[in-house]
PDB file of N, CA and C in Angstrom:
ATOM      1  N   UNK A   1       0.826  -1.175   0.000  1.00  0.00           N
ATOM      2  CA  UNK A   1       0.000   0.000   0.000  1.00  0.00           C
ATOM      3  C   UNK A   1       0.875   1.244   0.000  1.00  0.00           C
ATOM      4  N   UNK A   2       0.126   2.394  -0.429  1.00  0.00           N
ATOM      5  CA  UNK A   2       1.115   3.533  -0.606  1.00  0.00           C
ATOM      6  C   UNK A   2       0.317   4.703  -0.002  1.00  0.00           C
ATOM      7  N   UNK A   3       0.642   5.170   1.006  1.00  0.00           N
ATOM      8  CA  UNK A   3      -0.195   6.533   1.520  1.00  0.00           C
ATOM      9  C   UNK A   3       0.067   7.963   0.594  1.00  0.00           C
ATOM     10  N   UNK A   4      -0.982   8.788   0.008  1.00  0.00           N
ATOM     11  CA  UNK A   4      -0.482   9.516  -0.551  1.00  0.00           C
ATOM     12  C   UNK A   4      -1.228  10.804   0.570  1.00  0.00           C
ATOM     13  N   UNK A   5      -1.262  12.185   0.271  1.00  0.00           N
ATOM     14  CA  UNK A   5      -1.720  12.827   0.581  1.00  0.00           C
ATOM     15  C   UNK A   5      -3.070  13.292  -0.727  1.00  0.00           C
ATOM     16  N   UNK A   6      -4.362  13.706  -0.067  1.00  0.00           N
ATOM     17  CA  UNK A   6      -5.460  13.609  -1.616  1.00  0.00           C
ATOM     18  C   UNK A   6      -4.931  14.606  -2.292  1.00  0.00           C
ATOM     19  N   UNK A   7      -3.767  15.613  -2.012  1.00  0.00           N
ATOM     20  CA  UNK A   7      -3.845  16.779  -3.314  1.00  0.00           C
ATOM     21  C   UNK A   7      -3.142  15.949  -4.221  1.00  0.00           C
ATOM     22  N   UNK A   8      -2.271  14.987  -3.953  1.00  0.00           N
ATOM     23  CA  UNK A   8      -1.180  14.034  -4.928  1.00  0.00           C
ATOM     24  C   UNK A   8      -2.339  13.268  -5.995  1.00  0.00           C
ATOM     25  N   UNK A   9      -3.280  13.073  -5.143  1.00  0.00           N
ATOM     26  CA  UNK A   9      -4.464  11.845  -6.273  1.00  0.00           C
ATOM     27  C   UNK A   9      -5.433  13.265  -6.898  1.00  0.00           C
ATOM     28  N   UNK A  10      -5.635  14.145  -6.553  1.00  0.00           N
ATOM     29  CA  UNK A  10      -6.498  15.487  -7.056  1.00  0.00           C
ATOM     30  C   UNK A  10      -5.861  16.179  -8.421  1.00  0.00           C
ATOM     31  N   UNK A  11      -4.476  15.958  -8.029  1.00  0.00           N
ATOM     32  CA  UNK A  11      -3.538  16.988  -8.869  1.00  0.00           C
ATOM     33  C   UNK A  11      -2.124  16.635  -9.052  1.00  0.00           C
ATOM     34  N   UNK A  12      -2.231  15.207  -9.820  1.00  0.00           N
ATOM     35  CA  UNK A  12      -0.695  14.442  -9.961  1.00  0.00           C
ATOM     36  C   UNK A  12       0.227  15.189 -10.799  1.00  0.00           C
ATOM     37  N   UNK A  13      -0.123  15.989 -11.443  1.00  0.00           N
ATOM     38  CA  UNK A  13       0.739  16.736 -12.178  1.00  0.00           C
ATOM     39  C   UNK A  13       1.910  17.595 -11.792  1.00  0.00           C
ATOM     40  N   UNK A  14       1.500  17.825 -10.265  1.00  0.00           N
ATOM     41  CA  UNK A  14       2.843  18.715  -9.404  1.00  0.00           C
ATOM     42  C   UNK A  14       3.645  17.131  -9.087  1.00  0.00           C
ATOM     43  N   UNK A  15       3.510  15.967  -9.310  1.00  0.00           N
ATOM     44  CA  UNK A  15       4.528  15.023  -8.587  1.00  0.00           C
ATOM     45  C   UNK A  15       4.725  14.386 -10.115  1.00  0.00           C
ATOM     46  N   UNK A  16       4.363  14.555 -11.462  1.00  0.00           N
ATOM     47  CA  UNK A  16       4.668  13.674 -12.315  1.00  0.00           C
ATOM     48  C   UNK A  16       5.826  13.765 -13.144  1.00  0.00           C
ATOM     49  N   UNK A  17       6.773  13.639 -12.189  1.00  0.00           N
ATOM     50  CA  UNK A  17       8.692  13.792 -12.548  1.00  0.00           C
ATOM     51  C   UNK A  17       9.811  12.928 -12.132  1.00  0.00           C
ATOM     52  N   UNK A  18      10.473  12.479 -12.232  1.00  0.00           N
ATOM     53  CA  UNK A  18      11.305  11.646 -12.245  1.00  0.00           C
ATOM     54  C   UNK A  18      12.230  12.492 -10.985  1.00  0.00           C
ATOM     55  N   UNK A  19      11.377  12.249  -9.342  1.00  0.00           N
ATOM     56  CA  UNK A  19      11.654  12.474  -8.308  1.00  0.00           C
ATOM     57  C   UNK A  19      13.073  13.133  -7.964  1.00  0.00           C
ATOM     58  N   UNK A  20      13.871  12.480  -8.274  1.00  0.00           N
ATOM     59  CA  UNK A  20      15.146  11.974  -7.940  1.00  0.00           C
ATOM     60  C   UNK A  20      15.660  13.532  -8.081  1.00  0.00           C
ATOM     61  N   UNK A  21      15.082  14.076  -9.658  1.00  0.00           N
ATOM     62  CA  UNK A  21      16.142  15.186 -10.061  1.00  0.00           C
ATOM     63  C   UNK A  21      15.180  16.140  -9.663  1.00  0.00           C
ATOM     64  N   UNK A  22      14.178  16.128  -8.698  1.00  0.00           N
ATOM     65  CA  UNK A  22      13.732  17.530  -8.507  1.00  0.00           C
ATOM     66  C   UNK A  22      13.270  17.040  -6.629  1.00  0.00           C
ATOM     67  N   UNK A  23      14.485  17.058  -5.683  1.00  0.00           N
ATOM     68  CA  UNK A  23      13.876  16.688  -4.808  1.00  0.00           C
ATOM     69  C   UNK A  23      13.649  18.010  -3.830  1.00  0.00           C
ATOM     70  N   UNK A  24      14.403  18.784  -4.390  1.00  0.00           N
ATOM     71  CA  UNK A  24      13.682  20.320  -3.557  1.00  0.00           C
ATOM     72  C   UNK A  24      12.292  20.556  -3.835  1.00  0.00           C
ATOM     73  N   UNK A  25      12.018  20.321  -4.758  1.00  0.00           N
ATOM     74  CA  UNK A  25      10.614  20.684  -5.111  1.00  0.00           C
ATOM     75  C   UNK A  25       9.493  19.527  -4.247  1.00  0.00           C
ATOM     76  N   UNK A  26      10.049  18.787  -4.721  1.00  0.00           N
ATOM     77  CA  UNK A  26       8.892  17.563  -4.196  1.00  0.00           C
ATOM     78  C   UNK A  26       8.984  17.903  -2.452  1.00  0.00           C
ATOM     79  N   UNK A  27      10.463  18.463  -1.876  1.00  0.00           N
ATOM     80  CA  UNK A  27      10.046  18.960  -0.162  1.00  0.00           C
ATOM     81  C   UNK A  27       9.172  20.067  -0.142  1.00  0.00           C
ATOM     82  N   UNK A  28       9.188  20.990  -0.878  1.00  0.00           N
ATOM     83  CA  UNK A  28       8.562  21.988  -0.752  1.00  0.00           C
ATOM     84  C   UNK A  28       7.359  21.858  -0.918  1.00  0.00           C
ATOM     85  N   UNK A  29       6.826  20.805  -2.264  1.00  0.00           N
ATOM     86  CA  UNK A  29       5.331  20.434  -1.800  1.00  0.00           C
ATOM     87  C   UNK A  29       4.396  19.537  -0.907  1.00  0.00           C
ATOM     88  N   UNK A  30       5.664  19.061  -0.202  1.00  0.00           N
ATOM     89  CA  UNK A  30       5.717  17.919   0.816  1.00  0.00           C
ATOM     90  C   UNK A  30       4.890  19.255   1.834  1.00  0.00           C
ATOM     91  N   UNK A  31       5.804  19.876   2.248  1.00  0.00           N
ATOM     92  CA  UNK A  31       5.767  21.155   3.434  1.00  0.00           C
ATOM     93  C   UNK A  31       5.062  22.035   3.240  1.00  0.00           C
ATOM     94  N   UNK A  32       4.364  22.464   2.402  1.00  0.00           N
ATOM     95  CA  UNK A  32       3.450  23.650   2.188  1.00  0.00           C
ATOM     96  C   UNK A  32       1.964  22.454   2.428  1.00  0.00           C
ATOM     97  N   UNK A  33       2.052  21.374   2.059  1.00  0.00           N
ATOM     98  CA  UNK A  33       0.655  20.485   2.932  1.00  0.00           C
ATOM     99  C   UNK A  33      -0.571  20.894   1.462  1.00  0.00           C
ATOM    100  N   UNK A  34      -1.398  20.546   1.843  1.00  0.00           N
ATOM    101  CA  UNK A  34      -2.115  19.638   3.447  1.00  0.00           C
ATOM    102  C   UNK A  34      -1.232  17.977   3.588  1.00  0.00           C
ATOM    103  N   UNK A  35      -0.799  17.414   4.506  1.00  0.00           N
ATOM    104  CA  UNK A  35      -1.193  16.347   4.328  1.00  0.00           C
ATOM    105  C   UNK A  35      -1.789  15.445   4.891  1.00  0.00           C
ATOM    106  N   UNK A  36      -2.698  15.727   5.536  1.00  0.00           N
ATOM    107  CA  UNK A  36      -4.076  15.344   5.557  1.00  0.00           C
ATOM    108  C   UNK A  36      -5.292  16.049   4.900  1.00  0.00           C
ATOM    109  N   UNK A  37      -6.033  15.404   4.123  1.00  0.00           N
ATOM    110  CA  UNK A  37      -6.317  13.433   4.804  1.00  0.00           C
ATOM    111  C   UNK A  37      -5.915  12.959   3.625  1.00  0.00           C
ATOM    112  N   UNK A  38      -5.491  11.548   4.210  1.00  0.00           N
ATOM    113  CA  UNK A  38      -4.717  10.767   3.152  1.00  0.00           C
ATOM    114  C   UNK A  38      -5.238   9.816   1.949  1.00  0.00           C
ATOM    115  N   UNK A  39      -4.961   9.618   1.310  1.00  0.00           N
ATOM    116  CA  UNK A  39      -5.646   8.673   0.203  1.00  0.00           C
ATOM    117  C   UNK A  39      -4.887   7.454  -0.019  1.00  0.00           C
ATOM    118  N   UNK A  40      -5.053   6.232  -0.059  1.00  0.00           N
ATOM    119  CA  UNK A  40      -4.559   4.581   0.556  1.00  0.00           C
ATOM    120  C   UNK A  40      -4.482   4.514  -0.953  1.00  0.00           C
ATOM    121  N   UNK A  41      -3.353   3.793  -1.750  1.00  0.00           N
ATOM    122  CA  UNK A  41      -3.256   3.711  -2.944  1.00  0.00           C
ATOM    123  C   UNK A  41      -2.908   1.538  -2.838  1.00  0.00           C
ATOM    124  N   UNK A  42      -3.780   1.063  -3.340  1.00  0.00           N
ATOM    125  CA  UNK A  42      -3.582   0.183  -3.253  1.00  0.00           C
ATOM    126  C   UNK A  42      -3.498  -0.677  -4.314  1.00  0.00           C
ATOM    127  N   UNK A  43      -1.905  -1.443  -4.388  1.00  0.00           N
ATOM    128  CA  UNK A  43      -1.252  -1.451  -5.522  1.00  0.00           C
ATOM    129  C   UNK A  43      -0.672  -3.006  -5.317  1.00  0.00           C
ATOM    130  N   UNK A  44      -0.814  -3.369  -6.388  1.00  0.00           N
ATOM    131  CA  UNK A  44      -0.719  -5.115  -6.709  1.00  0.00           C
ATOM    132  C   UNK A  44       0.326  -5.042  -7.858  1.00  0.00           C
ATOM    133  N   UNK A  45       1.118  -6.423  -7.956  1.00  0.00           N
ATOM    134  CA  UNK A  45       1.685  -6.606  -9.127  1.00  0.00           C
ATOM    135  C   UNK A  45       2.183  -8.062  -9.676  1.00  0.00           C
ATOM    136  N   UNK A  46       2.003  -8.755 -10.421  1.00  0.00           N
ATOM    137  CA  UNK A  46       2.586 -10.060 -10.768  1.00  0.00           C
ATOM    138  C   UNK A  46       4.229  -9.789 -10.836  1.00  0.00           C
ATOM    139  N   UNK A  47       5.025 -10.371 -10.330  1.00  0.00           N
ATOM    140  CA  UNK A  47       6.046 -10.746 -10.238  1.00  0.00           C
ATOM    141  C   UNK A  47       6.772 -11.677 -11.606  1.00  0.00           C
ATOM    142  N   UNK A  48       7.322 -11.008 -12.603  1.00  0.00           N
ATOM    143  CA  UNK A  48       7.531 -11.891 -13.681  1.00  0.00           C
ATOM    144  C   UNK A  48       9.117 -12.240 -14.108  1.00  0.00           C
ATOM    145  N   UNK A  49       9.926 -11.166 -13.019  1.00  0.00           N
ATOM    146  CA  UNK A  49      11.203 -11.712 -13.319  1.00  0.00           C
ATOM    147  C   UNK A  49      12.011 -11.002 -12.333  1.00  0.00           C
ATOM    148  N   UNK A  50      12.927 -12.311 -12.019  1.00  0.00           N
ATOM    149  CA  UNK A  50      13.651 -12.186 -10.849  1.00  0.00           C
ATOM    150  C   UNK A  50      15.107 -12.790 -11.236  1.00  0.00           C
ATOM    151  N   UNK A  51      16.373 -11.732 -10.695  1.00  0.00           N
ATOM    152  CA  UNK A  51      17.468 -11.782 -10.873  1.00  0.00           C
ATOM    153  C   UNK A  51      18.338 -11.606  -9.311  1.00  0.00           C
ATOM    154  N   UNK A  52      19.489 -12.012  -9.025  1.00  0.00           N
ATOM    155  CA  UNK A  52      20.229 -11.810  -8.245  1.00  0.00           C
ATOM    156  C   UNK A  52      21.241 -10.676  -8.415  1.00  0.00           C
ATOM    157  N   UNK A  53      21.083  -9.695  -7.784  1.00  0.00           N
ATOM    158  CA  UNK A  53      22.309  -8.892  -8.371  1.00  0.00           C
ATOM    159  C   UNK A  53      23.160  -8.426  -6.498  1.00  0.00           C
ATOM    160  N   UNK A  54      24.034  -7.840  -6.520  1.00  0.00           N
ATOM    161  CA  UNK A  54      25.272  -7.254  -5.419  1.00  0.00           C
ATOM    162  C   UNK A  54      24.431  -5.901  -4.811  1.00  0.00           C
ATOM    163  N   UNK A  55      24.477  -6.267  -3.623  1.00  0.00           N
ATOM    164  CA  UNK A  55      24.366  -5.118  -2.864  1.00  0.00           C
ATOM    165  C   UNK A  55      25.600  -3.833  -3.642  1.00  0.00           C
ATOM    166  N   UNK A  56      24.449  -2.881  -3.398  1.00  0.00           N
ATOM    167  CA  UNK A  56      25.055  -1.552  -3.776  1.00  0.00           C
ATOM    168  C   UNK A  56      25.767  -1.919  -5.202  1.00  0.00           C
ATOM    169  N   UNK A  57      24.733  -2.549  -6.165  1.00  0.00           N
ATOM    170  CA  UNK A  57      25.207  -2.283  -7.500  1.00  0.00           C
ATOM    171  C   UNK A  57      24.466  -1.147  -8.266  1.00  0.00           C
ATOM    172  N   UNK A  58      25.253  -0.590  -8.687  1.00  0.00           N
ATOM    173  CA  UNK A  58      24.627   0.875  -9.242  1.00  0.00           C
ATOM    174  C   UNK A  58      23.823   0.419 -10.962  1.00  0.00           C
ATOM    175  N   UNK A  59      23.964  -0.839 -11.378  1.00  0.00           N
ATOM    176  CA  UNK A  59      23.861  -1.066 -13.035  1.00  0.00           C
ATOM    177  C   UNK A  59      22.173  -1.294 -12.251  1.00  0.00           C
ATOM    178  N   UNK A  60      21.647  -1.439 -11.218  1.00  0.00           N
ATOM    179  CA  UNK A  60      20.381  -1.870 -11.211  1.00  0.00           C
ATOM    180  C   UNK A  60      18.852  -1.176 -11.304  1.00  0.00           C
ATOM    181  N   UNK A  61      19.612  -0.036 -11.096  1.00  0.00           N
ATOM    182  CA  UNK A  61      18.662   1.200 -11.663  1.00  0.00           C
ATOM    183  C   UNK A  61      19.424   2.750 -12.060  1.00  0.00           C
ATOM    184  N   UNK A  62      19.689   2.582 -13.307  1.00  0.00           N
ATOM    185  CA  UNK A  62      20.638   3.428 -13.952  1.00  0.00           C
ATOM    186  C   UNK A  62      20.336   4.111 -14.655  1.00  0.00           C
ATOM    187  N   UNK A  63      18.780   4.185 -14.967  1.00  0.00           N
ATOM    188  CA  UNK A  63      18.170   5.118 -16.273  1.00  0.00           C
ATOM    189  C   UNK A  63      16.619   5.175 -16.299  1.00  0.00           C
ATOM    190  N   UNK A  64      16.285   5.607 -16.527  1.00  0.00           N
ATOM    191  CA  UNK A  64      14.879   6.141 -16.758  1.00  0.00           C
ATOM    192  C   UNK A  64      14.052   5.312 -17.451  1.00  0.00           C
ATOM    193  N   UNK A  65      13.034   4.415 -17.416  1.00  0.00           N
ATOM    194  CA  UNK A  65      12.224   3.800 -17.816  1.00  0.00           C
ATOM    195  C   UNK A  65      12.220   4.257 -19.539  1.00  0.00           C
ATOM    196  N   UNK A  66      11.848   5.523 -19.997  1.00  0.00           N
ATOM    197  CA  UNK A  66      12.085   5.200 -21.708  1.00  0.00           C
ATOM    198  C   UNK A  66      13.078   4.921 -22.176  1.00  0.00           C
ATOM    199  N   UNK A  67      14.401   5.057 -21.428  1.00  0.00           N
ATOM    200  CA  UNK A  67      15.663   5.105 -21.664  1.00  0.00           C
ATOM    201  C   UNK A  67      15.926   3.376 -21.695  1.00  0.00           C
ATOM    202  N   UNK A  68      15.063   2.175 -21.392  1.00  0.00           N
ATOM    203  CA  UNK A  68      15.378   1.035 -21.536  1.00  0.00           C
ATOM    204  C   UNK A  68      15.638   0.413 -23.011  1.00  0.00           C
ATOM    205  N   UNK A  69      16.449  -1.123 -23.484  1.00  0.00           N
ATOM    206  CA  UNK A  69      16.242  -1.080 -24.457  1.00  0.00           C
ATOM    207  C   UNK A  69      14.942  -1.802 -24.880  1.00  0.00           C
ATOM    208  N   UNK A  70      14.662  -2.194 -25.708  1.00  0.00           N
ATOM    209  CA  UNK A  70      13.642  -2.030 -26.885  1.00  0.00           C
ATOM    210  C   UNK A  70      13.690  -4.008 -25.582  1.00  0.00           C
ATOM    211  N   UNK A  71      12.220  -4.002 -25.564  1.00  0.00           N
ATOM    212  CA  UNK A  71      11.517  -5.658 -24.989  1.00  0.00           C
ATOM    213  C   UNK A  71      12.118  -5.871 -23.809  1.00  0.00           C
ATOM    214  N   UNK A  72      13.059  -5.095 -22.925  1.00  0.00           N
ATOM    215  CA  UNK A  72      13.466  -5.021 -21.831  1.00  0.00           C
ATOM    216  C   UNK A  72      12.316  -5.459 -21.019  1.00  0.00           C
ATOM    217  N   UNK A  73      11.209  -5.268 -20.904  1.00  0.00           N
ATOM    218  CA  UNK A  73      10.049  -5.480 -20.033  1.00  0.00           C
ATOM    219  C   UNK A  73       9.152  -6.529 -20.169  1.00  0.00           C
ATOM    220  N   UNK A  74       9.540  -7.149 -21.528  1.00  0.00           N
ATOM    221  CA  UNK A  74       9.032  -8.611 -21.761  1.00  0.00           C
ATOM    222  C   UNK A  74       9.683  -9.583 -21.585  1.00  0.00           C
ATOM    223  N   UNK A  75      10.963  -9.526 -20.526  1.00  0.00           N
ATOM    224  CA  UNK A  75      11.553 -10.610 -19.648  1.00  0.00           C
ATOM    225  C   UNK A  75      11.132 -11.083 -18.866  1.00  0.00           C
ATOM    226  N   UNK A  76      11.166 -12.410 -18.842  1.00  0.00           N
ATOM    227  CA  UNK A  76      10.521 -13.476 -17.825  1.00  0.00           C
ATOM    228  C   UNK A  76      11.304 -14.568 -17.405  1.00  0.00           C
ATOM    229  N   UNK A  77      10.887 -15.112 -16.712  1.00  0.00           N
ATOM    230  CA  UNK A  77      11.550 -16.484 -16.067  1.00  0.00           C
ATOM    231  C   UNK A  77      10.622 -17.337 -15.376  1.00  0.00           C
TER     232      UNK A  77
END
């Protein structure tokens, strides 16, 4: 489950960015509120592929979802 605050489910467009590179912003709308009352985001997923990789390997999330190559996401096992 994922708690959001309701302006995030009202008005996803102030959070629809690739977090990482705008995290001043995302505090600042963290802190200016409301955050209450909350909205329960409840989120499922099939599990279709599983790999072993090294603590603190950086190759495991290195790029941006369009940035994958081409059927990257139609791996399975």
């Amino acid at each position: 489950m994922i708690f959001f605050p309701r302006w995030v489910q009202d008005d996803p467009g102030a959070t629809a960015c690739f977090q990482n590179d705008h995290l001043d912003r995302m505090t600042a709308l963290r802190d200016t509120g409301p955050t209450y009352p909350v909205e329960v985001v409840d989120e499922t997923a099939e599990i279709t592929f599983v790999e072993q990789r090294d603590t603190d390997d950086d190759t495991v999330i290195d790029r941006a979802p369009e940035e994958l190559p081409d059927g990257y996401a139609d791996r399975t096992r």
